[in-house]
PDB file of N, CA and C in Angstrom:
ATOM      1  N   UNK A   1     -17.974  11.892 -22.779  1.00  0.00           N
ATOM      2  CA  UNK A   1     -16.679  11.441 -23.287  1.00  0.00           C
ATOM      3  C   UNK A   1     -15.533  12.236 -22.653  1.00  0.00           C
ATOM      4  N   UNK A   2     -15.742  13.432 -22.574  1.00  0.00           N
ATOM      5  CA  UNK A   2     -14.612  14.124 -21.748  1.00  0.00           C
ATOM      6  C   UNK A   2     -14.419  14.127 -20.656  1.00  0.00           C
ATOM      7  N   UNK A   3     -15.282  13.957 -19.787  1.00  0.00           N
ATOM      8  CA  UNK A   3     -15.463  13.227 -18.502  1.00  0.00           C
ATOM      9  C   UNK A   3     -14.576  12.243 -18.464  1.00  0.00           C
ATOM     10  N   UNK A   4     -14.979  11.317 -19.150  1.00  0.00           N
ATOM     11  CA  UNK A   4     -14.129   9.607 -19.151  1.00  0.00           C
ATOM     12  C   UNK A   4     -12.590  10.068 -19.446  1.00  0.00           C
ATOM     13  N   UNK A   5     -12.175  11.013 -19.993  1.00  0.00           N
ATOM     14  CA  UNK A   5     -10.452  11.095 -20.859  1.00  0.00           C
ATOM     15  C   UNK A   5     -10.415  11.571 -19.538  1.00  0.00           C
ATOM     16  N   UNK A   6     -11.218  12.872 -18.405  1.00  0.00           N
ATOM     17  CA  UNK A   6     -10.477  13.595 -17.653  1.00  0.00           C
ATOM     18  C   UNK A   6     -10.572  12.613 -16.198  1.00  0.00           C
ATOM     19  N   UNK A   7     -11.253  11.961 -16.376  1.00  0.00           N
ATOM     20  CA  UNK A   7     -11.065  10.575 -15.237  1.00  0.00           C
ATOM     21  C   UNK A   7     -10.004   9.842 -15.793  1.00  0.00           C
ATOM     22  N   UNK A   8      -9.483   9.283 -16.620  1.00  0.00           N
ATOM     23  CA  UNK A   8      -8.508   8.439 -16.967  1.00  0.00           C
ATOM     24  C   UNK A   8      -7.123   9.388 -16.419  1.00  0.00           C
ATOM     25  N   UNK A   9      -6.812  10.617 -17.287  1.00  0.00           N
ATOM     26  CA  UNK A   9      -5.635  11.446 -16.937  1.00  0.00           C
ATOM     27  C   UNK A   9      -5.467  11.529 -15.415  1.00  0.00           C
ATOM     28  N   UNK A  10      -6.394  11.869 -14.455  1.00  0.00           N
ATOM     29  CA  UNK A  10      -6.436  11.769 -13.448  1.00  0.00           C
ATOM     30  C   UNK A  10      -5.872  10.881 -12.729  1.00  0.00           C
ATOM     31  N   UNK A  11      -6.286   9.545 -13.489  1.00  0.00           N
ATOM     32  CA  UNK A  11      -5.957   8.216 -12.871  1.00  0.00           C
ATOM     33  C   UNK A  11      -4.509   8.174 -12.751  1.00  0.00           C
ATOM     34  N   UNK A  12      -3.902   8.362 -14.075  1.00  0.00           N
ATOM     35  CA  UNK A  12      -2.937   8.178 -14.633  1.00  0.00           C
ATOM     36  C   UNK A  12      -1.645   8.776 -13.795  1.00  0.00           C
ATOM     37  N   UNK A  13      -2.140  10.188 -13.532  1.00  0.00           N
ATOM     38  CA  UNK A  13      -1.575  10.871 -12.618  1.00  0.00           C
ATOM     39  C   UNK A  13      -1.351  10.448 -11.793  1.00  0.00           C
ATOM     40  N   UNK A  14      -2.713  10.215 -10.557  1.00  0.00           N
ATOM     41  CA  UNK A  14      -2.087   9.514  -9.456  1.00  0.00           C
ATOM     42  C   UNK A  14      -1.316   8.291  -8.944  1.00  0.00           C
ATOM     43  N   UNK A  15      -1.530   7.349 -10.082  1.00  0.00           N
ATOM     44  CA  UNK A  15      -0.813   6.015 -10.261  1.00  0.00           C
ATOM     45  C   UNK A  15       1.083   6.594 -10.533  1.00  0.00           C
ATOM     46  N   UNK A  16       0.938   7.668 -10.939  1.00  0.00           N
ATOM     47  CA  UNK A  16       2.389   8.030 -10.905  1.00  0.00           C
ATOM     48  C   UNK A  16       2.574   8.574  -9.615  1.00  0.00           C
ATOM     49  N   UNK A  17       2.369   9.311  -9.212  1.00  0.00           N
ATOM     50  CA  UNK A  17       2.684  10.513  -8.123  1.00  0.00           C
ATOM     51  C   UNK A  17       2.381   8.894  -6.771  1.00  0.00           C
ATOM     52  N   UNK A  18       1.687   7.965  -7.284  1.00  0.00           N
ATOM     53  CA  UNK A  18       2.154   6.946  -6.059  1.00  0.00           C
ATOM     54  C   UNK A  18       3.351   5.871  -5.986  1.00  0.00           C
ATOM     55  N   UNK A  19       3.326   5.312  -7.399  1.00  0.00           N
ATOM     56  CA  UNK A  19       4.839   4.895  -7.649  1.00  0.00           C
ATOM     57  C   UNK A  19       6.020   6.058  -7.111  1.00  0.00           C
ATOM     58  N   UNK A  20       5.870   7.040  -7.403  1.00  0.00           N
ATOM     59  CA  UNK A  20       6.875   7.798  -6.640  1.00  0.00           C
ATOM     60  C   UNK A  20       7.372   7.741  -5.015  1.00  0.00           C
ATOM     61  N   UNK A  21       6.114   7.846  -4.633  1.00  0.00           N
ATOM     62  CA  UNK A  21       5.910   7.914  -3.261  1.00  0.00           C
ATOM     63  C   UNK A  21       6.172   6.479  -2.232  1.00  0.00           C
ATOM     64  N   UNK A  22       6.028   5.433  -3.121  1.00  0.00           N
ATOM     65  CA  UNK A  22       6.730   4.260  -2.798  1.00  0.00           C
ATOM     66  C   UNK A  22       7.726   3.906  -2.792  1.00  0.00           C
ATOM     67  N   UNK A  23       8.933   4.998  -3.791  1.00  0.00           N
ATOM     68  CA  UNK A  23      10.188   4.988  -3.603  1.00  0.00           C
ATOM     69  C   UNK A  23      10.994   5.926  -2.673  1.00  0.00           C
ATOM     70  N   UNK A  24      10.327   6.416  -2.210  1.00  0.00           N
ATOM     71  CA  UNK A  24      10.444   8.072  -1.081  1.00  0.00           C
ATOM     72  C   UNK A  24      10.993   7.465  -0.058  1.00  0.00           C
ATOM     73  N   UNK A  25      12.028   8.190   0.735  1.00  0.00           N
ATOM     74  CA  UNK A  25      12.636   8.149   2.478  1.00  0.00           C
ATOM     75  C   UNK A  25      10.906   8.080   3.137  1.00  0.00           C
ATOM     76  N   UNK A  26      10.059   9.044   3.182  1.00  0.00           N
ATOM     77  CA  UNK A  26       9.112   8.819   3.797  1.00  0.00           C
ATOM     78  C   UNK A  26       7.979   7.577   3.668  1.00  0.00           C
ATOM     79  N   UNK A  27       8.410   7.091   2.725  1.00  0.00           N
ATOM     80  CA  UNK A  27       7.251   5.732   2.383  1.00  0.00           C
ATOM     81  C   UNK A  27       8.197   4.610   3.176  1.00  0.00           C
ATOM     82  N   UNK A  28       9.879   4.528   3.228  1.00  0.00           N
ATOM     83  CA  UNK A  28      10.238   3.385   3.382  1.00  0.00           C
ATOM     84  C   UNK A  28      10.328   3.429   5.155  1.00  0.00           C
ATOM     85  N   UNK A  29      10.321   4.686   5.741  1.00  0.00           N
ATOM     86  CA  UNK A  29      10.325   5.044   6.861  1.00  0.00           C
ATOM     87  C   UNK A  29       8.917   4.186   7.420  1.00  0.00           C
ATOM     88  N   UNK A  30       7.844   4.926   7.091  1.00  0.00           N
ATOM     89  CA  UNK A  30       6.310   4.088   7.299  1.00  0.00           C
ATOM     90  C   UNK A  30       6.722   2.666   7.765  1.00  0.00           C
ATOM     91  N   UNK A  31       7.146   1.884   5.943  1.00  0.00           N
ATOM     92  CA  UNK A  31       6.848   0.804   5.786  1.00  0.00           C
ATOM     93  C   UNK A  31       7.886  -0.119   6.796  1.00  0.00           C
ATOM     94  N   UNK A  32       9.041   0.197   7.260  1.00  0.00           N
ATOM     95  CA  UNK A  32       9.882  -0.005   8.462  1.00  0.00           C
ATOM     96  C   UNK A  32       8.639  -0.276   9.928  1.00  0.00           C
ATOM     97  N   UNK A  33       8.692   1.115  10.103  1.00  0.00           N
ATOM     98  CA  UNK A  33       7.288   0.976  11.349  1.00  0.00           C
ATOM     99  C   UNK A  33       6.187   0.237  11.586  1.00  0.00           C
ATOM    100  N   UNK A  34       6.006  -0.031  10.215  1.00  0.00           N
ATOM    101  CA  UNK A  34       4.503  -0.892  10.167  1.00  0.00           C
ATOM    102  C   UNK A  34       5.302  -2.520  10.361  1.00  0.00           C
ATOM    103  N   UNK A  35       6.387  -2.821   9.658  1.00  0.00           N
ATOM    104  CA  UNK A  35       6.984  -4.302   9.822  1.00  0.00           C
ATOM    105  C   UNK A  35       7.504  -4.513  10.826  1.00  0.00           C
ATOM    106  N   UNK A  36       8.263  -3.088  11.720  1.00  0.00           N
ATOM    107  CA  UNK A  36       8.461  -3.330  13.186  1.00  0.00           C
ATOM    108  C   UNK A  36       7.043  -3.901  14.256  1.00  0.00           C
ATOM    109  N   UNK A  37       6.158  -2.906  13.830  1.00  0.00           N
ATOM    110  CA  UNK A  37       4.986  -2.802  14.783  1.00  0.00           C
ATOM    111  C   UNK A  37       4.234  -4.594  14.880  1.00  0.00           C
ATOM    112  N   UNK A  38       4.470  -5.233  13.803  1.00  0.00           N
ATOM    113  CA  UNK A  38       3.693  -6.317  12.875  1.00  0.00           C
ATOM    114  C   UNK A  38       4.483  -7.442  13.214  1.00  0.00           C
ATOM    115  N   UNK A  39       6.145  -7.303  13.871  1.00  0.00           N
ATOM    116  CA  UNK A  39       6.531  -7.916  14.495  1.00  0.00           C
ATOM    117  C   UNK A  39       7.444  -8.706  13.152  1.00  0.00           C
ATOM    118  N   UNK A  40       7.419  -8.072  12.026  1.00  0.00           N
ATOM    119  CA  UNK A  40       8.093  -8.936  10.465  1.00  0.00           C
ATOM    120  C   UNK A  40       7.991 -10.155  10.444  1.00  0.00           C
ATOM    121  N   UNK A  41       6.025 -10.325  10.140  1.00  0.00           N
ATOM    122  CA  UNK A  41       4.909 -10.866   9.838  1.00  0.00           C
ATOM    123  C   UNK A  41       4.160 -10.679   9.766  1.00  0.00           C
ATOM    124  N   UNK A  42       3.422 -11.594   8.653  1.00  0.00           N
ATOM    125  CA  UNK A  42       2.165 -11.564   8.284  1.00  0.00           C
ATOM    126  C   UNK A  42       1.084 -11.196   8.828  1.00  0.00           C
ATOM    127  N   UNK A  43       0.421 -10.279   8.712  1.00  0.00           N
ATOM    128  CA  UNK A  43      -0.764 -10.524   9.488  1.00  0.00           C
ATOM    129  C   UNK A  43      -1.801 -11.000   9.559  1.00  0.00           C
ATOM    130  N   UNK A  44      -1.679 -12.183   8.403  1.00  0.00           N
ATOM    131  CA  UNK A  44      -2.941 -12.903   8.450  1.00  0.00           C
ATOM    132  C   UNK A  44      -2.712 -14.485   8.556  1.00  0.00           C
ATOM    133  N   UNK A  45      -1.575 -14.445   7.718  1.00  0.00           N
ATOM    134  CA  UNK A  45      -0.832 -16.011   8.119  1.00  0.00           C
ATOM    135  C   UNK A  45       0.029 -16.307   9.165  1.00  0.00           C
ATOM    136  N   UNK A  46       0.832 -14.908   9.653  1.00  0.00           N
ATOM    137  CA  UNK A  46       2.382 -15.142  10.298  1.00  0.00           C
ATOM    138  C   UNK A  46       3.752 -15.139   9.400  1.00  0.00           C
ATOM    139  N   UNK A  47       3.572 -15.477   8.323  1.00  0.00           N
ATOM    140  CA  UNK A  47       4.508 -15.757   7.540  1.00  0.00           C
ATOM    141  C   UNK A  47       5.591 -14.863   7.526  1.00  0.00           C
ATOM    142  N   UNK A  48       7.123 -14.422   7.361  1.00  0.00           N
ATOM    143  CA  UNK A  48       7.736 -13.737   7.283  1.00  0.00           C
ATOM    144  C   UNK A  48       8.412 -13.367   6.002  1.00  0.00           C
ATOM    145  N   UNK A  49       8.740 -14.122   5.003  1.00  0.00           N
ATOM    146  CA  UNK A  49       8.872 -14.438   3.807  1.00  0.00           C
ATOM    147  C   UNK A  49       7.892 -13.642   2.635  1.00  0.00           C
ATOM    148  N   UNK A  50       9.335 -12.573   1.935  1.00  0.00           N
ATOM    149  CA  UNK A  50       8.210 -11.364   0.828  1.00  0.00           C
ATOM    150  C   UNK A  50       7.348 -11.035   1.315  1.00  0.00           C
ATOM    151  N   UNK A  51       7.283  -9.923   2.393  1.00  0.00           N
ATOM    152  CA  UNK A  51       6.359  -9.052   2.967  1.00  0.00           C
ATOM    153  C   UNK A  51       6.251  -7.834   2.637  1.00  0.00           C
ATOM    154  N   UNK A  52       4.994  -7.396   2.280  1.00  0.00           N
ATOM    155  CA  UNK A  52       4.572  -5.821   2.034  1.00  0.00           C
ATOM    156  C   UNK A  52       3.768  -5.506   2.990  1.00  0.00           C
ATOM    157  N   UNK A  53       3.636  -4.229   2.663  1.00  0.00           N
ATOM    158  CA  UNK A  53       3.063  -3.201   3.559  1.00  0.00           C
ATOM    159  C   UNK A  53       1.940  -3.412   2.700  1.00  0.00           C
ATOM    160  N   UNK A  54       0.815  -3.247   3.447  1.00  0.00           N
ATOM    161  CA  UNK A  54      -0.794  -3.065   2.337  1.00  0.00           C
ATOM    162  C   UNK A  54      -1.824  -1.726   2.763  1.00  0.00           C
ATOM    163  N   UNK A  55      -1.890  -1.139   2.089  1.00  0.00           N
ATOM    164  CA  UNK A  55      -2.519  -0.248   2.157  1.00  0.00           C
ATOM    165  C   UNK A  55      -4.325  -0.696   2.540  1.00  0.00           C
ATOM    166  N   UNK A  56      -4.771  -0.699   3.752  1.00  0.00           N
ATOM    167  CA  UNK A  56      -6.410  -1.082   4.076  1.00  0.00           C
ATOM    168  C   UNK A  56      -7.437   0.030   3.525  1.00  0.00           C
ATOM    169  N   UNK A  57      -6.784   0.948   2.743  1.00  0.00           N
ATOM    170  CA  UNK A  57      -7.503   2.504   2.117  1.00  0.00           C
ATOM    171  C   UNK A  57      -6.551   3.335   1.929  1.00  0.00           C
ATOM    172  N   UNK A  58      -7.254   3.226   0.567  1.00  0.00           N
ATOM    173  CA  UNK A  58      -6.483   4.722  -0.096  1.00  0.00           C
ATOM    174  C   UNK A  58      -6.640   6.547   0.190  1.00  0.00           C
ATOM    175  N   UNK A  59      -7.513   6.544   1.169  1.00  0.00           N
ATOM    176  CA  UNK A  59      -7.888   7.491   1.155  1.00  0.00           C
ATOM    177  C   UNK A  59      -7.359   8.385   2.247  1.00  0.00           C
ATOM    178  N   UNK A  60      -6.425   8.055   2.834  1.00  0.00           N
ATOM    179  CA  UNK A  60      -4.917   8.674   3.259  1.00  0.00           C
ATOM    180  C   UNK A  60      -3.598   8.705   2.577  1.00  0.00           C
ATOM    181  N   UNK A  61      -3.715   7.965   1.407  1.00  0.00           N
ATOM    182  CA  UNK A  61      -2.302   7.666   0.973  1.00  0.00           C
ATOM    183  C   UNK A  61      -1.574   9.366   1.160  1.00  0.00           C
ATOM    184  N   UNK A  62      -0.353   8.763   1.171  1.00  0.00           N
ATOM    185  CA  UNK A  62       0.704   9.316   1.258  1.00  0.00           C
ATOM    186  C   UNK A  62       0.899  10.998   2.142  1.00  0.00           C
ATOM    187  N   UNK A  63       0.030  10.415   3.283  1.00  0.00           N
ATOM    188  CA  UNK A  63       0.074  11.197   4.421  1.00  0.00           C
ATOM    189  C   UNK A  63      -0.846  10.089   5.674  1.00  0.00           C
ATOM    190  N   UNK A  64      -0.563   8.813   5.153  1.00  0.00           N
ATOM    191  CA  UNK A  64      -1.432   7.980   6.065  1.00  0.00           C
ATOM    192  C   UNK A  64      -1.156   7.180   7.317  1.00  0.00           C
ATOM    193  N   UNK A  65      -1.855   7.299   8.272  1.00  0.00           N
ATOM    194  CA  UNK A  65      -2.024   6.441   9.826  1.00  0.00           C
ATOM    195  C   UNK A  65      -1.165   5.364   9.782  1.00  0.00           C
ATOM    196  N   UNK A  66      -0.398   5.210  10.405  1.00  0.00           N
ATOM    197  CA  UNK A  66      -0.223   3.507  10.372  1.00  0.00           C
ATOM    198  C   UNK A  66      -1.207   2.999  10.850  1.00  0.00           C
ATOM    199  N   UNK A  67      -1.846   2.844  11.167  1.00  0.00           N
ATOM    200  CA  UNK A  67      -3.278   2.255  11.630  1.00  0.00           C
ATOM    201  C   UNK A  67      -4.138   1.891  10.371  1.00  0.00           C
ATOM    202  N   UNK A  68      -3.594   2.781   8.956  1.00  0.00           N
ATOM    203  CA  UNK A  68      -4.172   2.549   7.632  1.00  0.00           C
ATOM    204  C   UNK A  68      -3.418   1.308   6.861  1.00  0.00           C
ATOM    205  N   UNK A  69      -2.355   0.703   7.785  1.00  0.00           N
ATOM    206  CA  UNK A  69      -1.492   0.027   7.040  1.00  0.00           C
ATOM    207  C   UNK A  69      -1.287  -1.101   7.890  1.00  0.00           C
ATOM    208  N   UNK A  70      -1.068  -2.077   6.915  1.00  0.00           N
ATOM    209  CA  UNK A  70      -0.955  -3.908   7.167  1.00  0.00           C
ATOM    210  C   UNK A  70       0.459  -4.560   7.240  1.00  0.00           C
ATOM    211  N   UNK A  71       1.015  -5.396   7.502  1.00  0.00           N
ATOM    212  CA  UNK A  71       2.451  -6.309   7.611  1.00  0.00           C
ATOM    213  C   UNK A  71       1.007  -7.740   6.322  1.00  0.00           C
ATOM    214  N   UNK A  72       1.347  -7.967   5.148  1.00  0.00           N
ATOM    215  CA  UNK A  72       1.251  -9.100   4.290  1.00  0.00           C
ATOM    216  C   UNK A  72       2.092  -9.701   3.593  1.00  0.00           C
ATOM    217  N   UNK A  73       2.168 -10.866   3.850  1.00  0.00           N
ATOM    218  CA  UNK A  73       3.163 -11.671   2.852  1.00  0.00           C
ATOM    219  C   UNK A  73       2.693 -11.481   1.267  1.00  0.00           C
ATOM    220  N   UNK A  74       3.332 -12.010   0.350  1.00  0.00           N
ATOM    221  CA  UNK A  74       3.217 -11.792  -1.196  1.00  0.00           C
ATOM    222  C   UNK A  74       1.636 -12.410  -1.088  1.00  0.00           C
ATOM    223  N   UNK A  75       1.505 -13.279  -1.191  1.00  0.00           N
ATOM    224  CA  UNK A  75       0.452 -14.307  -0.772  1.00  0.00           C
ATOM    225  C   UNK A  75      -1.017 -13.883  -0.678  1.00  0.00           C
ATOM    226  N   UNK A  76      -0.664 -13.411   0.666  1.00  0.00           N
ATOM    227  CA  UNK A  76      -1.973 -12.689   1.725  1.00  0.00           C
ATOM    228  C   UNK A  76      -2.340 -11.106   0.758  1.00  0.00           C
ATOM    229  N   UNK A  77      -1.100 -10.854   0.691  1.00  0.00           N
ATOM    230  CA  UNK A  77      -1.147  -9.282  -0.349  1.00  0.00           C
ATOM    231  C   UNK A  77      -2.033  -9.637  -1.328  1.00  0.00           C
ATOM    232  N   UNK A  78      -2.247 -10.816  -1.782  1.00  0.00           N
ATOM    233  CA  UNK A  78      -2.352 -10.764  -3.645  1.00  0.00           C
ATOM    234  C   UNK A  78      -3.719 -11.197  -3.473  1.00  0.00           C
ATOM    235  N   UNK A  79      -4.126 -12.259  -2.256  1.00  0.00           N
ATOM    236  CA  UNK A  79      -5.617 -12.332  -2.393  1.00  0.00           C
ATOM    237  C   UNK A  79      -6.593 -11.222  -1.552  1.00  0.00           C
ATOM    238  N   UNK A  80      -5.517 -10.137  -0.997  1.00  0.00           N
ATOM    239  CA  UNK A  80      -6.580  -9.412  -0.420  1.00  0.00           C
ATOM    240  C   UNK A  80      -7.122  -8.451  -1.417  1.00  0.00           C
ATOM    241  N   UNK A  81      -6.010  -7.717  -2.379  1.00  0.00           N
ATOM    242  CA  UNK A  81      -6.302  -7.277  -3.446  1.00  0.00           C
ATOM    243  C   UNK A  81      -7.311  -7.703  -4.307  1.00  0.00           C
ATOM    244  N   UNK A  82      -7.549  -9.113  -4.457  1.00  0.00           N
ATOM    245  CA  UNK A  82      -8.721  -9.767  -5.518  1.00  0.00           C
ATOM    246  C   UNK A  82     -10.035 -10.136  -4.764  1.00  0.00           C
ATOM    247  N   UNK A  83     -10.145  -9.470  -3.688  1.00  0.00           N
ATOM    248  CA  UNK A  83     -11.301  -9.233  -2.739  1.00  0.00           C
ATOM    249  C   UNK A  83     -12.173  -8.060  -3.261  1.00  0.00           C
ATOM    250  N   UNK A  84     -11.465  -7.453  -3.473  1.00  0.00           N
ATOM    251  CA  UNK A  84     -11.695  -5.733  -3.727  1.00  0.00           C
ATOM    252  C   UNK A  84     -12.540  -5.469  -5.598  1.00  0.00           C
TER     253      UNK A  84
END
């Protein structure tokens, strides 16, 4: 049981400390580079219209490759997420 509370707090934590980091000079800097690089489009449709940056792994966040990161429309974003 304490296990499970100190996995949750954990969680909790980092789900903050990443909302943060999505509002940061250095996150919007990235996410610029990656929509330059991506050509501001999709990368799976083309689409240009409500595009995010997608994270392909978390396990660089917020010191990560652009090479860790995607150009997705709302769209492409939302079903790659429900892959996972």
């Amino acid at each position: 049981m304490l296990k499970r509370i100190i996995r949750m707090v954990k969680n909790k934590v980092w789900k903050i400390k990443y909302k943060h980091y999505l509002h940061s000079k250095e996150w919007a800097e990235r996410r610029f580079l990656v929509l330059y690089r991506d050509g501001f489009r999709c990368s799976i449709c083309g689409g240009t219209e409500e595009l995010n940056v997608h994270h392909k792994t978390y396990q660089n966040v917020f010191h990560e490759p652009l090479s860790d990161l995607i150009t997705l429309c709302r769209k492409c974003h939302k079903k790659e997420h429900k892959k996972k």
